[in-house]
PDB file of N, CA and C in Angstrom:
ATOM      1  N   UNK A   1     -32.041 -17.183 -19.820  1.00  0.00           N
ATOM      2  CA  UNK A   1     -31.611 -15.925 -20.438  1.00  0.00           C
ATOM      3  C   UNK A   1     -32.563 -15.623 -21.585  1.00  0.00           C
ATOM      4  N   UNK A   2     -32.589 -14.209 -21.713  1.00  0.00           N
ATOM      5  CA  UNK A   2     -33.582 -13.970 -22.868  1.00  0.00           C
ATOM      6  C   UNK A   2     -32.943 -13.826 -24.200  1.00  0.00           C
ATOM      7  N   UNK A   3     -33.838 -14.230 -25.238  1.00  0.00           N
ATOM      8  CA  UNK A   3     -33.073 -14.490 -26.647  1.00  0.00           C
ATOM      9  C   UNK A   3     -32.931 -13.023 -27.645  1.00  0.00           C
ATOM     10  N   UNK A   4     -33.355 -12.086 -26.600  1.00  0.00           N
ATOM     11  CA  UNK A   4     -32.997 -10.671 -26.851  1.00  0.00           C
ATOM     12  C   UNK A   4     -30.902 -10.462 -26.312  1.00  0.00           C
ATOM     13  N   UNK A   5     -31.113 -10.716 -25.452  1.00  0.00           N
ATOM     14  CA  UNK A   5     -29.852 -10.518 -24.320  1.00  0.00           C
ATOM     15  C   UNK A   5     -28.618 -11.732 -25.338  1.00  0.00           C
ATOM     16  N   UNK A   6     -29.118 -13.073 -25.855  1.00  0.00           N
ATOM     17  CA  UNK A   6     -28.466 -14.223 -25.907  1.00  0.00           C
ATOM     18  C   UNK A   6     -28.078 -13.389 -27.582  1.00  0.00           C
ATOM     19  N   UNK A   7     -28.756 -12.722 -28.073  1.00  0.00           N
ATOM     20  CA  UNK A   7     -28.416 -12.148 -29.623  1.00  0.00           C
ATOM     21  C   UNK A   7     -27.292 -11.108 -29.376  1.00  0.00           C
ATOM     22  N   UNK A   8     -27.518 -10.388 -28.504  1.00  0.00           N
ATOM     23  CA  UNK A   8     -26.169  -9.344 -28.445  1.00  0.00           C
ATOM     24  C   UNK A   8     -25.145  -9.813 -27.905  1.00  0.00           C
ATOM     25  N   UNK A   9     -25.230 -11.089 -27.039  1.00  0.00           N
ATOM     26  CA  UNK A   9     -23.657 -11.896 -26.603  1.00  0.00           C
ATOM     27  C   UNK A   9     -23.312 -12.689 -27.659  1.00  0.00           C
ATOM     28  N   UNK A  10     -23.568 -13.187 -28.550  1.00  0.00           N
ATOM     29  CA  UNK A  10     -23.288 -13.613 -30.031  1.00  0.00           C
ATOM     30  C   UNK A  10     -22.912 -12.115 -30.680  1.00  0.00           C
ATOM     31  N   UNK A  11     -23.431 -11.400 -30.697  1.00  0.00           N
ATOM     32  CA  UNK A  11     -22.710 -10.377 -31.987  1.00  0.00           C
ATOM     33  C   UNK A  11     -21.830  -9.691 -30.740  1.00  0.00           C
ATOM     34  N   UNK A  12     -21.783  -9.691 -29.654  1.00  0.00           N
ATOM     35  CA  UNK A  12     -20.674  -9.104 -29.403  1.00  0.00           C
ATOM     36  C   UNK A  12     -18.917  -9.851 -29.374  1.00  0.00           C
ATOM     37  N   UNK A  13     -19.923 -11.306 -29.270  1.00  0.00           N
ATOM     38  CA  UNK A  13     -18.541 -12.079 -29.455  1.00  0.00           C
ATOM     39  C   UNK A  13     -17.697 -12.230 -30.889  1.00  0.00           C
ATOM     40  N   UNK A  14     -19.071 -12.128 -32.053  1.00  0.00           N
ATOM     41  CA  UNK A  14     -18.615 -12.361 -33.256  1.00  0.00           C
ATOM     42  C   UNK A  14     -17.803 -10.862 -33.264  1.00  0.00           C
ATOM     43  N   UNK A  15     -18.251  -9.862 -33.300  1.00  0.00           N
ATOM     44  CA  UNK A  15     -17.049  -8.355 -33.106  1.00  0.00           C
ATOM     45  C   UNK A  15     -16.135  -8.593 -32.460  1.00  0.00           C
ATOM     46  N   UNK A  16     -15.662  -9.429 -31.537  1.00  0.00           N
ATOM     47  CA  UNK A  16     -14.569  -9.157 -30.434  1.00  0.00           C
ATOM     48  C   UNK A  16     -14.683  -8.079 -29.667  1.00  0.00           C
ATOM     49  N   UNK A  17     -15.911  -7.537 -29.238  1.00  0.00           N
ATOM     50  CA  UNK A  17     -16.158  -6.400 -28.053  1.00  0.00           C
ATOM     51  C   UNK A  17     -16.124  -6.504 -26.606  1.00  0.00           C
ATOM     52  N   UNK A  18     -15.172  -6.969 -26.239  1.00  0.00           N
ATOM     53  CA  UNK A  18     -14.731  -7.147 -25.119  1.00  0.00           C
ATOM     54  C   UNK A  18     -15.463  -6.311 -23.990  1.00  0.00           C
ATOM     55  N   UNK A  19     -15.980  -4.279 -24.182  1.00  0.00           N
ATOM     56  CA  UNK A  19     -16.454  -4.174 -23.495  1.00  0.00           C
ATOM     57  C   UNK A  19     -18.104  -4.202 -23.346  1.00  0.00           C
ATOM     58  N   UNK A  20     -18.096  -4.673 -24.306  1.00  0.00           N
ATOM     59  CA  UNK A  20     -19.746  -5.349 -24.514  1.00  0.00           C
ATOM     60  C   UNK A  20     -19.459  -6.556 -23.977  1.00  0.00           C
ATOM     61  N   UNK A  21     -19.100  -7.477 -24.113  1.00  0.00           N
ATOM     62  CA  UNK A  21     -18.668  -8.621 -23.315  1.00  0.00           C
ATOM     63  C   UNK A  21     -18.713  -8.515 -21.720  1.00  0.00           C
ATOM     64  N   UNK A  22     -18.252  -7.676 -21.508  1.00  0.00           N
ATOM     65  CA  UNK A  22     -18.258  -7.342 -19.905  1.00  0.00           C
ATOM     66  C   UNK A  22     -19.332  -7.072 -19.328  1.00  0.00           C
ATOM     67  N   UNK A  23     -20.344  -5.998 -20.004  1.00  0.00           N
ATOM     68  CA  UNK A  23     -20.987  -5.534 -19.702  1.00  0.00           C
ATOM     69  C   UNK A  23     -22.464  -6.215 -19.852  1.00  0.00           C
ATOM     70  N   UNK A  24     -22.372  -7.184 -21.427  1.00  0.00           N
ATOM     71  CA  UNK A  24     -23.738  -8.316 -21.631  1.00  0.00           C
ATOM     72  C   UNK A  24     -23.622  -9.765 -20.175  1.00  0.00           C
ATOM     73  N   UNK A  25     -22.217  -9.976 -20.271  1.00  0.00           N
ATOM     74  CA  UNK A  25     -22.204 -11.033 -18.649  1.00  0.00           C
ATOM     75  C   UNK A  25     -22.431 -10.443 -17.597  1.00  0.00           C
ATOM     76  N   UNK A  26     -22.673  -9.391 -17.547  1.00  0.00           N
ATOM     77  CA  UNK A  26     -22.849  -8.849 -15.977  1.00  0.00           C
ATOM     78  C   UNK A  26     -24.203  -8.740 -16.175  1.00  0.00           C
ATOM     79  N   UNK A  27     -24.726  -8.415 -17.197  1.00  0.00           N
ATOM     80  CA  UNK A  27     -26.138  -8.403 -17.078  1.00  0.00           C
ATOM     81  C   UNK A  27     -26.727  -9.744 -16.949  1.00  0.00           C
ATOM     82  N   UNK A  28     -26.593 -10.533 -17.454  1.00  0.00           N
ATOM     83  CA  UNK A  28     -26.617 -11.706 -17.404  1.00  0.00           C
ATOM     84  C   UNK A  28     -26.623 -12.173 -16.292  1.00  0.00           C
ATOM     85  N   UNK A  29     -25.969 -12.200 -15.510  1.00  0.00           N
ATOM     86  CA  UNK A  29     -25.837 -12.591 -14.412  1.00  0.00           C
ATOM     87  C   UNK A  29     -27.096 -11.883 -13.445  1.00  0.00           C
ATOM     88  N   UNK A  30     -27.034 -10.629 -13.537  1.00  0.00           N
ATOM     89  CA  UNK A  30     -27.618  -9.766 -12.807  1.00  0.00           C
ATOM     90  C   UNK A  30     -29.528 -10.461 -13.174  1.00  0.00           C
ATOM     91  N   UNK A  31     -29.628 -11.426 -13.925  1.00  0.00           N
ATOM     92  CA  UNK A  31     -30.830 -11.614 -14.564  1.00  0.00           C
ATOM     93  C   UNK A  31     -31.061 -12.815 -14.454  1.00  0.00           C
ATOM     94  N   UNK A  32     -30.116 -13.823 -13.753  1.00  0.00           N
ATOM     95  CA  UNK A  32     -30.012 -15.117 -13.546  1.00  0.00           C
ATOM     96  C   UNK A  32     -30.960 -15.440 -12.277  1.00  0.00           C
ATOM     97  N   UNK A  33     -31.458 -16.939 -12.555  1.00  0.00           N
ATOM     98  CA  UNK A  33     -32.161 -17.570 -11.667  1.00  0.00           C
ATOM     99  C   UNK A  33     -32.047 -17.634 -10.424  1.00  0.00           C
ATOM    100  N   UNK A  34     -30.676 -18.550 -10.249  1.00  0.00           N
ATOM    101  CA  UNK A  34     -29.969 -18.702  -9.565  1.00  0.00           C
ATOM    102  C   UNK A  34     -28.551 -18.591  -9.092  1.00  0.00           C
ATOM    103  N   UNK A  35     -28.514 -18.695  -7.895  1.00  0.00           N
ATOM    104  CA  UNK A  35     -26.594 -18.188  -7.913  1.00  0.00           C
ATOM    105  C   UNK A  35     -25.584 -19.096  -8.359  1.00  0.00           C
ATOM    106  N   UNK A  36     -25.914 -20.208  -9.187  1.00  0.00           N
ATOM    107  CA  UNK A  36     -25.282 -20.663  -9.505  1.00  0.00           C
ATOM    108  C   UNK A  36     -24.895 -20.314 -11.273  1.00  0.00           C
ATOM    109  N   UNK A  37     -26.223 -20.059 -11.453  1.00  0.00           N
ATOM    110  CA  UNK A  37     -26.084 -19.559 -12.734  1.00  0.00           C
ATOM    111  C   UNK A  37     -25.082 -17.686 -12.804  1.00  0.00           C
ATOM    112  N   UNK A  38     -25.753 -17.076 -11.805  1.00  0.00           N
ATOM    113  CA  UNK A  38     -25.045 -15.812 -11.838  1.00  0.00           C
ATOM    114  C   UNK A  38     -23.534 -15.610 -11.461  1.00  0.00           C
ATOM    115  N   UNK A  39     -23.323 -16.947 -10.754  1.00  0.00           N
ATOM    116  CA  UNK A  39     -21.940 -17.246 -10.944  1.00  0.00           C
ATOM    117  C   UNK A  39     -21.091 -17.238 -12.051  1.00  0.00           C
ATOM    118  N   UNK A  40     -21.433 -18.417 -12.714  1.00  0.00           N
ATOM    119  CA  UNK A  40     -21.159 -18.468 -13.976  1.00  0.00           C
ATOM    120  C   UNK A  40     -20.729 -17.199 -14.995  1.00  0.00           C
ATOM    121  N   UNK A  41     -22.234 -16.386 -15.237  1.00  0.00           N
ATOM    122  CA  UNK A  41     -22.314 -15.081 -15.526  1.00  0.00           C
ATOM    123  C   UNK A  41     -21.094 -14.109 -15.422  1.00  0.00           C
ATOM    124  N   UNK A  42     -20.961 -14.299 -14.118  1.00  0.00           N
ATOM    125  CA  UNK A  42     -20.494 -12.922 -13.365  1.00  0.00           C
ATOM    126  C   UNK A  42     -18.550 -13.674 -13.592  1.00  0.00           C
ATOM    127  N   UNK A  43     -18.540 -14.904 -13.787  1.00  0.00           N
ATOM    128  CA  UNK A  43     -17.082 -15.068 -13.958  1.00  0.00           C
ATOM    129  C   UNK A  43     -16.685 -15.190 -15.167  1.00  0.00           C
ATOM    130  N   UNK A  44     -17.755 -14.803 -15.867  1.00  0.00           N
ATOM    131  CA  UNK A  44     -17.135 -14.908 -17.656  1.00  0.00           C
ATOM    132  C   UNK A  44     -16.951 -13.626 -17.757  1.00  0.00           C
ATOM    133  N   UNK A  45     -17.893 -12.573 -16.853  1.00  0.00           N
ATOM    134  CA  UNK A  45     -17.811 -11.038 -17.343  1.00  0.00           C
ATOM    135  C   UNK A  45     -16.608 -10.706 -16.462  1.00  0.00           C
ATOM    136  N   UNK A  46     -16.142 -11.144 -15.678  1.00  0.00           N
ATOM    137  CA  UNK A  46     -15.107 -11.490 -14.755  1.00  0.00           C
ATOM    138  C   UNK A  46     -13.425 -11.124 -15.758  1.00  0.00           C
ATOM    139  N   UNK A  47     -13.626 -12.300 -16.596  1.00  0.00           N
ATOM    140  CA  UNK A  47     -12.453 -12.715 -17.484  1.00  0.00           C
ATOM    141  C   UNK A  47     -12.382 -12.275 -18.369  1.00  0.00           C
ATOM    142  N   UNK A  48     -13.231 -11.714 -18.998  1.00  0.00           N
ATOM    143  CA  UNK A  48     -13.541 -10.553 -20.222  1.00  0.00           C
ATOM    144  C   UNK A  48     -12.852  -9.201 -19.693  1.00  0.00           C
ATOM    145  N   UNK A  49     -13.330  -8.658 -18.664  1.00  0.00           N
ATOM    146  CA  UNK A  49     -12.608  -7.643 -17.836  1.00  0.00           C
ATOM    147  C   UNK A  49     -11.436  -7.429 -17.775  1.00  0.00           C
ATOM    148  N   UNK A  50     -10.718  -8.894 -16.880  1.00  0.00           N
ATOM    149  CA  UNK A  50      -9.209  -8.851 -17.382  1.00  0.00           C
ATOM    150  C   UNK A  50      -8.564  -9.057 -18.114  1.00  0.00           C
ATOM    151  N   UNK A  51      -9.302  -9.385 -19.424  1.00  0.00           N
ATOM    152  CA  UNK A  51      -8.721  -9.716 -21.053  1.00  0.00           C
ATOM    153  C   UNK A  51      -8.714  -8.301 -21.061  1.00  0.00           C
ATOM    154  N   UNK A  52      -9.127  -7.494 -20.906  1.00  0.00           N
ATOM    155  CA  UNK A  52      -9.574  -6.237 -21.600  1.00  0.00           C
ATOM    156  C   UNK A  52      -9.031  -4.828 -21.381  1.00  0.00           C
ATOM    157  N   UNK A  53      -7.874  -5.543 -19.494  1.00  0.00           N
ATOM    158  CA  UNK A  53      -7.790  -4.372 -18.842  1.00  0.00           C
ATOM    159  C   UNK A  53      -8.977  -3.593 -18.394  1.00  0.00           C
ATOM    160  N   UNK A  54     -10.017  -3.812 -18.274  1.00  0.00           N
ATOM    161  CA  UNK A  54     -11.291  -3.241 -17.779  1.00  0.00           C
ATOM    162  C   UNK A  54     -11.585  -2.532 -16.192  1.00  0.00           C
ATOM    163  N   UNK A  55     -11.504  -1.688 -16.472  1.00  0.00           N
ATOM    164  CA  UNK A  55     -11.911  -1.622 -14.747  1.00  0.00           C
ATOM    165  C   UNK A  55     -12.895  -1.979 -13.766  1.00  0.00           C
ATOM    166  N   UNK A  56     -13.700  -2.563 -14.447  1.00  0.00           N
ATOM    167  CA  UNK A  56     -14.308  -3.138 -13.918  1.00  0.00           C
ATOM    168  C   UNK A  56     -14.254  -4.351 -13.244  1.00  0.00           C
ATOM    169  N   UNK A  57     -13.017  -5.263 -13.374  1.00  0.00           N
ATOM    170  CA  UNK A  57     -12.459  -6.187 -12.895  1.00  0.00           C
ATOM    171  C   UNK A  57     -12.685  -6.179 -11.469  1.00  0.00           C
ATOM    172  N   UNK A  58     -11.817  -5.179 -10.828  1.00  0.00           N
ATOM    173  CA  UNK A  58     -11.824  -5.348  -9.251  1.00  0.00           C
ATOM    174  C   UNK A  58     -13.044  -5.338  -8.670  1.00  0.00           C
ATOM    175  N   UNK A  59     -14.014  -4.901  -9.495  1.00  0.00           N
ATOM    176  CA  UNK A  59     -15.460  -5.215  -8.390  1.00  0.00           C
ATOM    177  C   UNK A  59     -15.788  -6.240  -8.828  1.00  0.00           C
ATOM    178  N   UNK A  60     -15.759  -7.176 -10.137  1.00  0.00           N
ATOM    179  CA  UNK A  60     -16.614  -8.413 -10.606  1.00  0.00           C
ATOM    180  C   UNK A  60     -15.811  -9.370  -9.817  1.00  0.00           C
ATOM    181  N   UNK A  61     -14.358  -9.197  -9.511  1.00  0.00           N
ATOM    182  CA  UNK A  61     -14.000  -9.900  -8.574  1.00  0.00           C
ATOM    183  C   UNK A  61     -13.851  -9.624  -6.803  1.00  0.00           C
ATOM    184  N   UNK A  62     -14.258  -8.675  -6.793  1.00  0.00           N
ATOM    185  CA  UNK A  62     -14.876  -8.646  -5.300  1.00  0.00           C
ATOM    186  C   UNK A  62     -16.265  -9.294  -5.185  1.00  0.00           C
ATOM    187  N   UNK A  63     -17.240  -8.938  -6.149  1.00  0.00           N
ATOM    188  CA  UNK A  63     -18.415  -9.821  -6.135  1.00  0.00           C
ATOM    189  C   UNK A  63     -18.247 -11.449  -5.880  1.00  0.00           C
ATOM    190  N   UNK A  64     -17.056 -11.580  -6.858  1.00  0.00           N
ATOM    191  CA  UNK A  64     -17.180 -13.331  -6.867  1.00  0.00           C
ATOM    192  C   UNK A  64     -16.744 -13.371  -5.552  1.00  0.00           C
ATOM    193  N   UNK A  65     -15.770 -12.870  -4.872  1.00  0.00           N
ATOM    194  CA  UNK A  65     -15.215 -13.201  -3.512  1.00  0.00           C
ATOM    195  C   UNK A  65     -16.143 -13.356  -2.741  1.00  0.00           C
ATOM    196  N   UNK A  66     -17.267 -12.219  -2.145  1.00  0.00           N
ATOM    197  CA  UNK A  66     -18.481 -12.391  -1.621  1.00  0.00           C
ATOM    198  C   UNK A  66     -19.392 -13.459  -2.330  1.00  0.00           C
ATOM    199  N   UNK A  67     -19.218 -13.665  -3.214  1.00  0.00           N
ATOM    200  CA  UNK A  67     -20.238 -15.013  -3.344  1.00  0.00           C
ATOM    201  C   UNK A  67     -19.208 -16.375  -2.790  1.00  0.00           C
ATOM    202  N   UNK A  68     -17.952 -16.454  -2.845  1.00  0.00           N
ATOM    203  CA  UNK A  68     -17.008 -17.673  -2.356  1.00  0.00           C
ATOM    204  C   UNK A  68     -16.729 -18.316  -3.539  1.00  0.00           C
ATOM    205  N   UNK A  69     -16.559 -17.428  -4.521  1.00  0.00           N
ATOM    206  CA  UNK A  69     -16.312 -18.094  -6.275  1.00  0.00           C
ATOM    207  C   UNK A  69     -14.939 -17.563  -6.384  1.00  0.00           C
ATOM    208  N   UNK A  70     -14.298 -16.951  -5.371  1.00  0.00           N
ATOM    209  CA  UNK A  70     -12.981 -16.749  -5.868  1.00  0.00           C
ATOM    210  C   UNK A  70     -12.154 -16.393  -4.431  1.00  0.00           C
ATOM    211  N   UNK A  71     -10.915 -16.706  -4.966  1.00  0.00           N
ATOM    212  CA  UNK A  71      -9.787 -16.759  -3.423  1.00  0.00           C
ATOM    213  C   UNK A  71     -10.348 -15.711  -2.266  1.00  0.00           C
TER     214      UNK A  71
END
């Protein structure tokens, strides 16, 4: 991850910006090596989502489904 990207998931966490949160793990992911890493990624921006009521939920978890990261 780049230490551009790794600075705004620290200040978005220190704010409690949940939809910055959503939106810095998806990138994240979207920027990852491997699928194991974008896993990861994509299930933190995942859980941020549904902390958040986000709508974005139902697709980060359709994604994980198609990857086999979730039921």
């Amino acid at each position: 991850m780049n230490t551009r990207l790794d600075a705004r998931m620290i200040a978005a966490h220190e704010a409690g910006d949940q939809a910055a949160l959503v939106a810095l793990y998806t990138e994240a992911a979207e920027a990852a090596g491997d699928v194991d890493a974008h896993c990861f990624f994509l299930t933190h921006a995942y859980v941020f989502a549904l902390e958040a009521g986000a709508p974005e939920a139902a697709e980060l978890h359709a994604r994980l489904k198609k990857l086999g990261r979730e039921e």
